[in-house]
PDB file of N, CA and C in Angstrom:
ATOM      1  N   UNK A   1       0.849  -1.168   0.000  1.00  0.00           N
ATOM      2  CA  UNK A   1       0.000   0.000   0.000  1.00  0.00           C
ATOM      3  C   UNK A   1       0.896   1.233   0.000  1.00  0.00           C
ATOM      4  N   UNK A   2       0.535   2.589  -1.020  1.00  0.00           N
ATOM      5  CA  UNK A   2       1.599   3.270  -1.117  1.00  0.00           C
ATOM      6  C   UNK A   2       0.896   4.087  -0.214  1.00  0.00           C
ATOM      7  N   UNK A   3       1.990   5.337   0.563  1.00  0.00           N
ATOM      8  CA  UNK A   3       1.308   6.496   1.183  1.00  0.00           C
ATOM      9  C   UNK A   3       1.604   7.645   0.711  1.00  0.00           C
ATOM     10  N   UNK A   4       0.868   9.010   1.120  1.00  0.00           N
ATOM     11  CA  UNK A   4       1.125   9.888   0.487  1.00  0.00           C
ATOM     12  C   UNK A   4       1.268  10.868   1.114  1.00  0.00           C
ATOM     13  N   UNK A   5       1.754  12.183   1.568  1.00  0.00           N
ATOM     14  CA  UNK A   5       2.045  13.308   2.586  1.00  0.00           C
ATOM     15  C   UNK A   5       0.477  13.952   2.099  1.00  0.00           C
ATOM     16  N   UNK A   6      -0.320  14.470   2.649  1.00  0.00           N
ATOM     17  CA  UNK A   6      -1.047  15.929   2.414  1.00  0.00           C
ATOM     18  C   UNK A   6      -0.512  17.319   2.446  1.00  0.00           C
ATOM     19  N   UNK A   7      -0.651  18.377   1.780  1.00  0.00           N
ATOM     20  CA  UNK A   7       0.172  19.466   1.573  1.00  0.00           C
ATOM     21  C   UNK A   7      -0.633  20.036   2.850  1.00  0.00           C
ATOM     22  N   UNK A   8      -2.196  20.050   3.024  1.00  0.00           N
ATOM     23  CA  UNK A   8      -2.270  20.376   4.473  1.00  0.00           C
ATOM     24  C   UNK A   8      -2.397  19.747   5.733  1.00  0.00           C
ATOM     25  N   UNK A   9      -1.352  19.026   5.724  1.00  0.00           N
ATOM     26  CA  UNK A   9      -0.981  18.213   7.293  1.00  0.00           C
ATOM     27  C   UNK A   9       0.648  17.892   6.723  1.00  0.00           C
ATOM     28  N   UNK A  10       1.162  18.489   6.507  1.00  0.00           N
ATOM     29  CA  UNK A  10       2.948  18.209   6.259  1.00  0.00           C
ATOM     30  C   UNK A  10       2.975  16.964   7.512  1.00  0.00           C
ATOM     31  N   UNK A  11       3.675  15.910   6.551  1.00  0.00           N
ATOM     32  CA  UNK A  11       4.638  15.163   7.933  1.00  0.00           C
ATOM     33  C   UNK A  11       3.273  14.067   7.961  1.00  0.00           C
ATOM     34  N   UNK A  12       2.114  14.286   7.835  1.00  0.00           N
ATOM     35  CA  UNK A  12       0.990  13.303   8.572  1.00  0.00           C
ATOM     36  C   UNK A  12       1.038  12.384   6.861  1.00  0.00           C
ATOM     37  N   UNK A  13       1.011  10.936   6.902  1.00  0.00           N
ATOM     38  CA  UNK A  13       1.270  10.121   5.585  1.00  0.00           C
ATOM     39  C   UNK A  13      -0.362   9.271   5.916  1.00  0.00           C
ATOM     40  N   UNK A  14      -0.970   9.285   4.436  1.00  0.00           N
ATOM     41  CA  UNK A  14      -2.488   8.799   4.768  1.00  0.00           C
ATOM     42  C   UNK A  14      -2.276   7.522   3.755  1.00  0.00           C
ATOM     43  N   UNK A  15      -3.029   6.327   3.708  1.00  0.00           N
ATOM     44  CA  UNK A  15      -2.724   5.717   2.732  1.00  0.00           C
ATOM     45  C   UNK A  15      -3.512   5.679   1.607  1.00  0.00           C
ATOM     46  N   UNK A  16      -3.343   5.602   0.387  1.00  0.00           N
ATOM     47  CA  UNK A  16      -3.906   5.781  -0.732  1.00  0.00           C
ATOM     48  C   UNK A  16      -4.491   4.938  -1.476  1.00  0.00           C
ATOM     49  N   UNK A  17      -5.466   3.910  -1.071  1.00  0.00           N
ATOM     50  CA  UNK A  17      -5.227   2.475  -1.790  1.00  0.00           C
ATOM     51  C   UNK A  17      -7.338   2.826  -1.936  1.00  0.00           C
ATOM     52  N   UNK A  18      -7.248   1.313  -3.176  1.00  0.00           N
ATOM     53  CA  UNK A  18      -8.505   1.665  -3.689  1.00  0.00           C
ATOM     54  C   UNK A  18      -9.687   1.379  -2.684  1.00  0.00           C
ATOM     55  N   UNK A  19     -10.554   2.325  -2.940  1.00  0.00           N
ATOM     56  CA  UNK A  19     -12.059   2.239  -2.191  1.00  0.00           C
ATOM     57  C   UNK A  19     -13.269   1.326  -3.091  1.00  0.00           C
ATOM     58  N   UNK A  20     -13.394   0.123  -2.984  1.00  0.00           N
ATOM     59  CA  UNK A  20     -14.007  -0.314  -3.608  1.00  0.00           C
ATOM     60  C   UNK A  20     -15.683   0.059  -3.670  1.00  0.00           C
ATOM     61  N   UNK A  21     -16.030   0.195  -2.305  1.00  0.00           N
ATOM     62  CA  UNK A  21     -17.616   0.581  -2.673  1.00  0.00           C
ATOM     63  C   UNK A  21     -17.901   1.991  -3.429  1.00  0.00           C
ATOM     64  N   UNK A  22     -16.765   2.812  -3.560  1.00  0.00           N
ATOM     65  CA  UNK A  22     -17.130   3.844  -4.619  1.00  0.00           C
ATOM     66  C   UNK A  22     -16.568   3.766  -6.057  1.00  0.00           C
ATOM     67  N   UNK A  23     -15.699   2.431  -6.030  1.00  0.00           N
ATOM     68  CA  UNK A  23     -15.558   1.861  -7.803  1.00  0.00           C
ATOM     69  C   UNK A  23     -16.312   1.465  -8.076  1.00  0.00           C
ATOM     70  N   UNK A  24     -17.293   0.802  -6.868  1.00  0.00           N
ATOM     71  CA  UNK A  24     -18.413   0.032  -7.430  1.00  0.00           C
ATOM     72  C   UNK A  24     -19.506   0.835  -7.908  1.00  0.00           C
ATOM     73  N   UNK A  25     -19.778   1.815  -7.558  1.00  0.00           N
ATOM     74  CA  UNK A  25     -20.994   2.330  -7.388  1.00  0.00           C
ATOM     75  C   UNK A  25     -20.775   3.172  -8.995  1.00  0.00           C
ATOM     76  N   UNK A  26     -19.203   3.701  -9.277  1.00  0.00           N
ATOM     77  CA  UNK A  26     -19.239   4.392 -10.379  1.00  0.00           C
ATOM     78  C   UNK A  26     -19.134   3.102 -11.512  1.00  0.00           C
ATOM     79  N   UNK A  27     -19.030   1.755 -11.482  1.00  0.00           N
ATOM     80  CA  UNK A  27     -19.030   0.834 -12.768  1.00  0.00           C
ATOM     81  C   UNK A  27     -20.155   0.941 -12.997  1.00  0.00           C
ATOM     82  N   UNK A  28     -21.010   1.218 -11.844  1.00  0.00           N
ATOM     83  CA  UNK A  28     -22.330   0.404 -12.107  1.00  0.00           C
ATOM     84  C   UNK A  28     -23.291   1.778 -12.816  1.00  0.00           C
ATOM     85  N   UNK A  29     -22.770   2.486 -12.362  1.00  0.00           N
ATOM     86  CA  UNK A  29     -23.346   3.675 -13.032  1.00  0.00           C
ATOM     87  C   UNK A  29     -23.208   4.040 -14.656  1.00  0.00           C
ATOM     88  N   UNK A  30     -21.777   3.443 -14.441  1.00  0.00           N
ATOM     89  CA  UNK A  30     -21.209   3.812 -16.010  1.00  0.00           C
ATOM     90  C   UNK A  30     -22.306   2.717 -17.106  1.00  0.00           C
ATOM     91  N   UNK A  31     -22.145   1.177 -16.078  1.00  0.00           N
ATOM     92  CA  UNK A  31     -22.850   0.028 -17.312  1.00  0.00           C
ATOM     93  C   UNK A  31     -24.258   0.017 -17.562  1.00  0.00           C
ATOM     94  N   UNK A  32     -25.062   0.867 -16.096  1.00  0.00           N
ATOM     95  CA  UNK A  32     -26.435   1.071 -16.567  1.00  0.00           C
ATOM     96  C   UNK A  32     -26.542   1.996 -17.283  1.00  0.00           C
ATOM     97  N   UNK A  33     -26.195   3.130 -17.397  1.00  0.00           N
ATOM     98  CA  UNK A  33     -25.975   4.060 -18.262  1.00  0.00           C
ATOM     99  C   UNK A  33     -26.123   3.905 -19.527  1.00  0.00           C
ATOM    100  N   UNK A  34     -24.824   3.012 -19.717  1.00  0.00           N
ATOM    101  CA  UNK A  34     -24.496   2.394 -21.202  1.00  0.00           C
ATOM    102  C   UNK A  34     -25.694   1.388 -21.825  1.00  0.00           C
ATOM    103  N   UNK A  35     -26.310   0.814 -20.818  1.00  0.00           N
ATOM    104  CA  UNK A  35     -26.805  -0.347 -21.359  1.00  0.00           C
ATOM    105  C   UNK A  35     -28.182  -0.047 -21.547  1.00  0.00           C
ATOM    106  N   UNK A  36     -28.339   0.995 -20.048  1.00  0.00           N
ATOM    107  CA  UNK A  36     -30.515   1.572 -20.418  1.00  0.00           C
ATOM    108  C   UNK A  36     -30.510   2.778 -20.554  1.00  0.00           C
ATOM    109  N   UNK A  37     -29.897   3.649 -21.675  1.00  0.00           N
ATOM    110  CA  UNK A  37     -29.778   5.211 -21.350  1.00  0.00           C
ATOM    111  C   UNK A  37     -31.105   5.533 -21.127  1.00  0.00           C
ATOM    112  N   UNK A  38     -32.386   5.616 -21.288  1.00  0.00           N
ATOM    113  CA  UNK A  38     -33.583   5.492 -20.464  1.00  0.00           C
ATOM    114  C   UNK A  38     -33.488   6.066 -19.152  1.00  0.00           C
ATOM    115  N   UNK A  39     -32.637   5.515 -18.253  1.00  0.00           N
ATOM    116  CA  UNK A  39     -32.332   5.948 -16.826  1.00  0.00           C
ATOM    117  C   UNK A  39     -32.319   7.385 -17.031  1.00  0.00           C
ATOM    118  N   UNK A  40     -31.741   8.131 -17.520  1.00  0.00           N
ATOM    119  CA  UNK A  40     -31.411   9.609 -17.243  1.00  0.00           C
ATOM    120  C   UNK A  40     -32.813  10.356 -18.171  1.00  0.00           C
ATOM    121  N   UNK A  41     -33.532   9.665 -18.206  1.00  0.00           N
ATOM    122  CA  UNK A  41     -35.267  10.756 -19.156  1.00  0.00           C
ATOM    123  C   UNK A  41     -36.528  10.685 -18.289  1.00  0.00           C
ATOM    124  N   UNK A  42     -36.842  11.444 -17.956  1.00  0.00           N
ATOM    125  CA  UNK A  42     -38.230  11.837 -17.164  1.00  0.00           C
ATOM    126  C   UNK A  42     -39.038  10.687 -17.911  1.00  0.00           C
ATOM    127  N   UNK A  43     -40.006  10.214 -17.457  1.00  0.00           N
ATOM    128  CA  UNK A  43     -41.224   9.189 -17.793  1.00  0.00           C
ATOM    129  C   UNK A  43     -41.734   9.728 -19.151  1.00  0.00           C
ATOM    130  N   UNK A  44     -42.017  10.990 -19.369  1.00  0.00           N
ATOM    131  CA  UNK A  44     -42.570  11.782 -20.846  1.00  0.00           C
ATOM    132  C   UNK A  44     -41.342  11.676 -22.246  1.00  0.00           C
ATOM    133  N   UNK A  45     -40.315  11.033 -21.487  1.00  0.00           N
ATOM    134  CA  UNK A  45     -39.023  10.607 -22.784  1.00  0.00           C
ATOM    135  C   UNK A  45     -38.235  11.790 -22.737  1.00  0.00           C
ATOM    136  N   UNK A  46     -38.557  13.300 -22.148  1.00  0.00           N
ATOM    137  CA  UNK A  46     -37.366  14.188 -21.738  1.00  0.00           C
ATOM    138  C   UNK A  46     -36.210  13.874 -21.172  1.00  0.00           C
ATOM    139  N   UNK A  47     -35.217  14.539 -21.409  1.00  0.00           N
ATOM    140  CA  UNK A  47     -34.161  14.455 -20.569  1.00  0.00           C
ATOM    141  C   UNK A  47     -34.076  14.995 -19.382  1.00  0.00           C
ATOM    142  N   UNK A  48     -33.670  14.192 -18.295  1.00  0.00           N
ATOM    143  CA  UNK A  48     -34.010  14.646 -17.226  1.00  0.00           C
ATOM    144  C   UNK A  48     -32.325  14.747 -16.511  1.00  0.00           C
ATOM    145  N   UNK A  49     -32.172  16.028 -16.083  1.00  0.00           N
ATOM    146  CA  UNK A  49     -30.755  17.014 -16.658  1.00  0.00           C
ATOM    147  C   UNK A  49     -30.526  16.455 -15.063  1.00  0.00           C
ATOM    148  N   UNK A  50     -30.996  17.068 -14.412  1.00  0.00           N
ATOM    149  CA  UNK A  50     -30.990  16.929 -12.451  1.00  0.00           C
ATOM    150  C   UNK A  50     -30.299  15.549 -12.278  1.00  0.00           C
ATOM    151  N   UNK A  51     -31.211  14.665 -12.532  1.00  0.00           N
ATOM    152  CA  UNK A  51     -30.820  13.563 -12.723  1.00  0.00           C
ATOM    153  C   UNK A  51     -29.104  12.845 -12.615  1.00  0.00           C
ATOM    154  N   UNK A  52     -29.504  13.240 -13.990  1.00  0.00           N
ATOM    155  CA  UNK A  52     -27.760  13.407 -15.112  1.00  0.00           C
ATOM    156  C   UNK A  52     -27.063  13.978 -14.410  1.00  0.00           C
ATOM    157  N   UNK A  53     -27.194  15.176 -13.832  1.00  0.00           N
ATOM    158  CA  UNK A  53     -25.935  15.854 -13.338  1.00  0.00           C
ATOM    159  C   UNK A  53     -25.478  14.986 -11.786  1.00  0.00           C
ATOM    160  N   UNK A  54     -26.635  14.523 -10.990  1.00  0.00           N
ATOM    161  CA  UNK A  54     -26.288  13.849  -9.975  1.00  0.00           C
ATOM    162  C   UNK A  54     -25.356  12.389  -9.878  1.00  0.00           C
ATOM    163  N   UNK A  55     -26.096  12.039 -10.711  1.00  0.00           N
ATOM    164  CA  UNK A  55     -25.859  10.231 -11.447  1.00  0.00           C
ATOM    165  C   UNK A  55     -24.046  10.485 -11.822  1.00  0.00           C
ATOM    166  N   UNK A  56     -23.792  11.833 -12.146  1.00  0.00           N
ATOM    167  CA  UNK A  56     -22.608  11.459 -13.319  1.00  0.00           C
ATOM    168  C   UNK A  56     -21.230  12.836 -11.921  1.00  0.00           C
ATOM    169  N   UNK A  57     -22.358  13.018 -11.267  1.00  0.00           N
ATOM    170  CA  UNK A  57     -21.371  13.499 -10.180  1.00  0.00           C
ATOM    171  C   UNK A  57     -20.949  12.163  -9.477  1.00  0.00           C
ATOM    172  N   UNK A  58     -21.932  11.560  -9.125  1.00  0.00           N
ATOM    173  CA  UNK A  58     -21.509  10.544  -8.403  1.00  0.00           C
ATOM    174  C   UNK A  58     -20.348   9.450  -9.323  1.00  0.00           C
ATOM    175  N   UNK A  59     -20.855   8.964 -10.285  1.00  0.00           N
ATOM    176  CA  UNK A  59     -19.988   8.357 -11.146  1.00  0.00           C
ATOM    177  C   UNK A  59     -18.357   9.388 -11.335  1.00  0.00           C
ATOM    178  N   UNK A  60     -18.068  10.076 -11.439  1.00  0.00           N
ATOM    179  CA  UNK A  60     -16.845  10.930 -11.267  1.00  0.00           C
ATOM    180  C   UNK A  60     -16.338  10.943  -9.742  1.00  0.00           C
ATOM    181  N   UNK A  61     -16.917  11.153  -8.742  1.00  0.00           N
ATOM    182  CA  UNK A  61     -16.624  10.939  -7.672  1.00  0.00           C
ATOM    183  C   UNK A  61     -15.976   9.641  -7.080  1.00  0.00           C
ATOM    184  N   UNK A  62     -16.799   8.425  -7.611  1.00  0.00           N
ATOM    185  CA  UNK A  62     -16.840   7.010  -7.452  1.00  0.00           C
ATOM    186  C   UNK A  62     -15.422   6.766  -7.981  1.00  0.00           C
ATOM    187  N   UNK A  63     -14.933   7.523  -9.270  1.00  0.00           N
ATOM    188  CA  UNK A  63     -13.978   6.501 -10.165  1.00  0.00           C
ATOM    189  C   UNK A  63     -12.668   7.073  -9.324  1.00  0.00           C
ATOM    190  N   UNK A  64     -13.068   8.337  -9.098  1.00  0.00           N
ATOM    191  CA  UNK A  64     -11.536   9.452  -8.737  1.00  0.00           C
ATOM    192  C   UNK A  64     -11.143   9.049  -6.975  1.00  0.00           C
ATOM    193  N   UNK A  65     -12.140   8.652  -6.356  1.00  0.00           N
ATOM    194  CA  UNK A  65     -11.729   7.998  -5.084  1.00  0.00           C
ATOM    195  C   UNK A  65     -11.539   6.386  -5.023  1.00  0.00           C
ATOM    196  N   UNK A  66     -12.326   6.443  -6.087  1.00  0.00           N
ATOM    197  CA  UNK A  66     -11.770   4.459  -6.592  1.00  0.00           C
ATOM    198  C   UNK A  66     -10.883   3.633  -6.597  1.00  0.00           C
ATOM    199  N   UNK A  67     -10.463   4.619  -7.430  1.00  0.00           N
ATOM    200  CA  UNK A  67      -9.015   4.198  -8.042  1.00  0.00           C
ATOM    201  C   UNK A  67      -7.756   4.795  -7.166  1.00  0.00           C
ATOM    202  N   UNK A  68      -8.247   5.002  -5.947  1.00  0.00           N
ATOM    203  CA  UNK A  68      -7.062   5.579  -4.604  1.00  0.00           C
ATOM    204  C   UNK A  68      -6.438   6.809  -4.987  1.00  0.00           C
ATOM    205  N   UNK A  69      -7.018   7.800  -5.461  1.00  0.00           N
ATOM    206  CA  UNK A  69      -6.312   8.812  -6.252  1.00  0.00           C
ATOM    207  C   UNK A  69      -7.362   9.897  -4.800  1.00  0.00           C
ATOM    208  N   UNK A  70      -6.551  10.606  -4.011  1.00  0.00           N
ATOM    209  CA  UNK A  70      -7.076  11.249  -3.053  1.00  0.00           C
ATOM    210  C   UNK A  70      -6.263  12.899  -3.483  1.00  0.00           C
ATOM    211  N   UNK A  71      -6.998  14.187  -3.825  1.00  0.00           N
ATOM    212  CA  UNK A  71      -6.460  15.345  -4.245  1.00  0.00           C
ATOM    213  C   UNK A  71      -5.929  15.873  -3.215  1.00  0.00           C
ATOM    214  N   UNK A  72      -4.875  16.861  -2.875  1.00  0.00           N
ATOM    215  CA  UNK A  72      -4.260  17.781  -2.233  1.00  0.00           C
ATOM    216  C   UNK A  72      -4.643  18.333  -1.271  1.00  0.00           C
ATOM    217  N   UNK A  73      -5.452  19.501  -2.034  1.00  0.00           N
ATOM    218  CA  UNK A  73      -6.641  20.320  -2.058  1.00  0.00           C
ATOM    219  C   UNK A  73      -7.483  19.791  -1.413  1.00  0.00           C
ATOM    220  N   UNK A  74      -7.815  21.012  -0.147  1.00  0.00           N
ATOM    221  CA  UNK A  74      -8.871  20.383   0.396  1.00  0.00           C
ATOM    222  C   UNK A  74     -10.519  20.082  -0.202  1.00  0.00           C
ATOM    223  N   UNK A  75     -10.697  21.300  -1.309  1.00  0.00           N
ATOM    224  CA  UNK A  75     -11.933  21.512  -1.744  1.00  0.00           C
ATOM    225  C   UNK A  75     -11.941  19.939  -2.689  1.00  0.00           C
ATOM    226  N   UNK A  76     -10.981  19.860  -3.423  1.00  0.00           N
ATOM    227  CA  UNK A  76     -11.138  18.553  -4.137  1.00  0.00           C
ATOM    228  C   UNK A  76     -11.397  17.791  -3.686  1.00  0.00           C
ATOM    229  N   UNK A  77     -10.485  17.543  -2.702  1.00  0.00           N
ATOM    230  CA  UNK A  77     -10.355  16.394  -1.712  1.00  0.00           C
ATOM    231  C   UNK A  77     -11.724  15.907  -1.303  1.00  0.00           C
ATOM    232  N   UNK A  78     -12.717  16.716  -0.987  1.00  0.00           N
ATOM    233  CA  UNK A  78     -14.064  16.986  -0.738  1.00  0.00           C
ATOM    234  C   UNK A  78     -14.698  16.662  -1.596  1.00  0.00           C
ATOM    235  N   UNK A  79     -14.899  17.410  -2.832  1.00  0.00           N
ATOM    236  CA  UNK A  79     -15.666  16.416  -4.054  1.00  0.00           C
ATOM    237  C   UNK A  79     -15.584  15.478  -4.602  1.00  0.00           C
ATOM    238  N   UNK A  80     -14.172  15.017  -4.650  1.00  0.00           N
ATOM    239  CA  UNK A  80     -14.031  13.797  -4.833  1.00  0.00           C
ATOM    240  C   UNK A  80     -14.101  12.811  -3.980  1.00  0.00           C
ATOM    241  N   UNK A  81     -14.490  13.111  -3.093  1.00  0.00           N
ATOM    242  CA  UNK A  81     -14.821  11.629  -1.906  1.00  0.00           C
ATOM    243  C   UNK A  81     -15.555  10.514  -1.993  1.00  0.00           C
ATOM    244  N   UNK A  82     -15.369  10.006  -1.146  1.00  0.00           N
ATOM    245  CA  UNK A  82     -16.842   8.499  -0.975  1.00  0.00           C
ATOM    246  C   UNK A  82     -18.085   9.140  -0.564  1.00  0.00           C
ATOM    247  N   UNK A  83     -17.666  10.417   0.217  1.00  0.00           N
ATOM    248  CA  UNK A  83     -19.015  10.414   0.784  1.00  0.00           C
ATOM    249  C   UNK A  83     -19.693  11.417  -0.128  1.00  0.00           C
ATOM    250  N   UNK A  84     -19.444  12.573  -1.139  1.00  0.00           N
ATOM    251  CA  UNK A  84     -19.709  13.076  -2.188  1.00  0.00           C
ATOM    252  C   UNK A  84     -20.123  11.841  -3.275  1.00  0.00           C
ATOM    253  N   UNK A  85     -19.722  10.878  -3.006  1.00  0.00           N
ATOM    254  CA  UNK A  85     -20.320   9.780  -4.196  1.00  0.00           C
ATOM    255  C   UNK A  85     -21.904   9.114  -3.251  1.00  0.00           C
ATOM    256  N   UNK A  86     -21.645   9.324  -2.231  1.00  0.00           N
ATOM    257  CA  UNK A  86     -22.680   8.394  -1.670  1.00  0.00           C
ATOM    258  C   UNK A  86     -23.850   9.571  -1.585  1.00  0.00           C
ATOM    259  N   UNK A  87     -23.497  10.506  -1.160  1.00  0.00           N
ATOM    260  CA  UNK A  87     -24.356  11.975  -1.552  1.00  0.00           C
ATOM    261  C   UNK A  87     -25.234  12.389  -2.862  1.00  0.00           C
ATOM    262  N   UNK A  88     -24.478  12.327  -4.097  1.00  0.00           N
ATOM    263  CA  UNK A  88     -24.916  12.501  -5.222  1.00  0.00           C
ATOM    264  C   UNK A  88     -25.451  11.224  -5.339  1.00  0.00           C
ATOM    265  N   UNK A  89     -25.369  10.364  -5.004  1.00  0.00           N
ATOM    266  CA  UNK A  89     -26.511   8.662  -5.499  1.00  0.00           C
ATOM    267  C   UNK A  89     -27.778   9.064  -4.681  1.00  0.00           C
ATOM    268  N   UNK A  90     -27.683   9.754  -3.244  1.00  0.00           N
ATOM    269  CA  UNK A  90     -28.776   9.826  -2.918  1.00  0.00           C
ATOM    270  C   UNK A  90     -29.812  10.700  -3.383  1.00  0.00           C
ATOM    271  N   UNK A  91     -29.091  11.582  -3.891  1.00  0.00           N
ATOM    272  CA  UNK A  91     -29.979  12.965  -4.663  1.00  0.00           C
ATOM    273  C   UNK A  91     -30.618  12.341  -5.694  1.00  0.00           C
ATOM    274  N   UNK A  92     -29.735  11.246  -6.420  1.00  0.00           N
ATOM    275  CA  UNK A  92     -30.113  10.744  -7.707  1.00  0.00           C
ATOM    276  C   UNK A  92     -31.007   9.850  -7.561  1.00  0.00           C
ATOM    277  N   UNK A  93     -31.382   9.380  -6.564  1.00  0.00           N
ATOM    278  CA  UNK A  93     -32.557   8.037  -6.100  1.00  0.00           C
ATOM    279  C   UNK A  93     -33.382   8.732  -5.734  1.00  0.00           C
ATOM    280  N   UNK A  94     -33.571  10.032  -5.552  1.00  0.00           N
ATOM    281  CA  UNK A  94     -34.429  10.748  -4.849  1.00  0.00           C
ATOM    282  C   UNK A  94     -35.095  11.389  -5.494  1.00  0.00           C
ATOM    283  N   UNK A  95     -34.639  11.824  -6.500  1.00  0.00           N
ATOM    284  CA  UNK A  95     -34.690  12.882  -8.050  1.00  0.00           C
ATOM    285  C   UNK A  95     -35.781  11.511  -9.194  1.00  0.00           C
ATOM    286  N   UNK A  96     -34.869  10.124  -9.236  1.00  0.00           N
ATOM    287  CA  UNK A  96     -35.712   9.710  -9.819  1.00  0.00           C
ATOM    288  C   UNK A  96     -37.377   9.218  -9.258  1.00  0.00           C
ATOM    289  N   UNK A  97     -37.045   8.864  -8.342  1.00  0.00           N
ATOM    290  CA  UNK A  97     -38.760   8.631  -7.338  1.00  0.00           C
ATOM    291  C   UNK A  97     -39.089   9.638  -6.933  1.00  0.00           C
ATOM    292  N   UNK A  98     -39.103  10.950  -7.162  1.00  0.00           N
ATOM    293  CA  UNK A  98     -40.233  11.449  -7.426  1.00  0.00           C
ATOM    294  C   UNK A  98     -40.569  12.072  -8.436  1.00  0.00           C
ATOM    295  N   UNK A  99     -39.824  11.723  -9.638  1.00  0.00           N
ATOM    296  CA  UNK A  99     -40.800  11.697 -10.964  1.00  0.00           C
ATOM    297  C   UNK A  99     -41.778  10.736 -11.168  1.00  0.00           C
TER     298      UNK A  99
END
């Protein structure tokens, strides 16, 4: 397992290794996606944007903390998290039931 310094905690070494329940959550996003694009259209066959933007936050979130890649930056550091992935899935489950 490799480690990595944070630029804000000099000296403190965190380890960097993959988070699987947020690789998972962004494959699965990516293959339903791919496979029922359906998922992202309001019931009337619109595109349903809210949706999309949540679904594909989370899927970006999922892959970039996935793959043990943790940013600098605290603000990044923040959007790219597990819990920013587990956040945007909930908006996105929430967004679709109640259309």
């Amino acid at each position: 397992m490799e480690f990595r310094e944070l630029a804000d905690a000099p000296g403190r070494m965190h380890p960097a290794g993959m988070h699987l329940p947020s690789l998972a959550a962004a494959l699965l996003i990516m293959l339903a996606g791919t496979l029922y694009p359906p998922l992202f259209a309001h019931g009337s066959g619109g595109a349903d944007h809210g949706l999309a933007l949540a679904l594909f936050m989370a899927m970006s979130a999922g892959f970039v903390r996935g793959v043990g890649f943790i940013p600098a930056a605290r603000l990044w550091r923040w959007l790219f998290s597990g819990w920013t992935c587990l956040l945007a899935l909930l908006i996105s489950a929430s967004l679709k039931f109640l259309h």
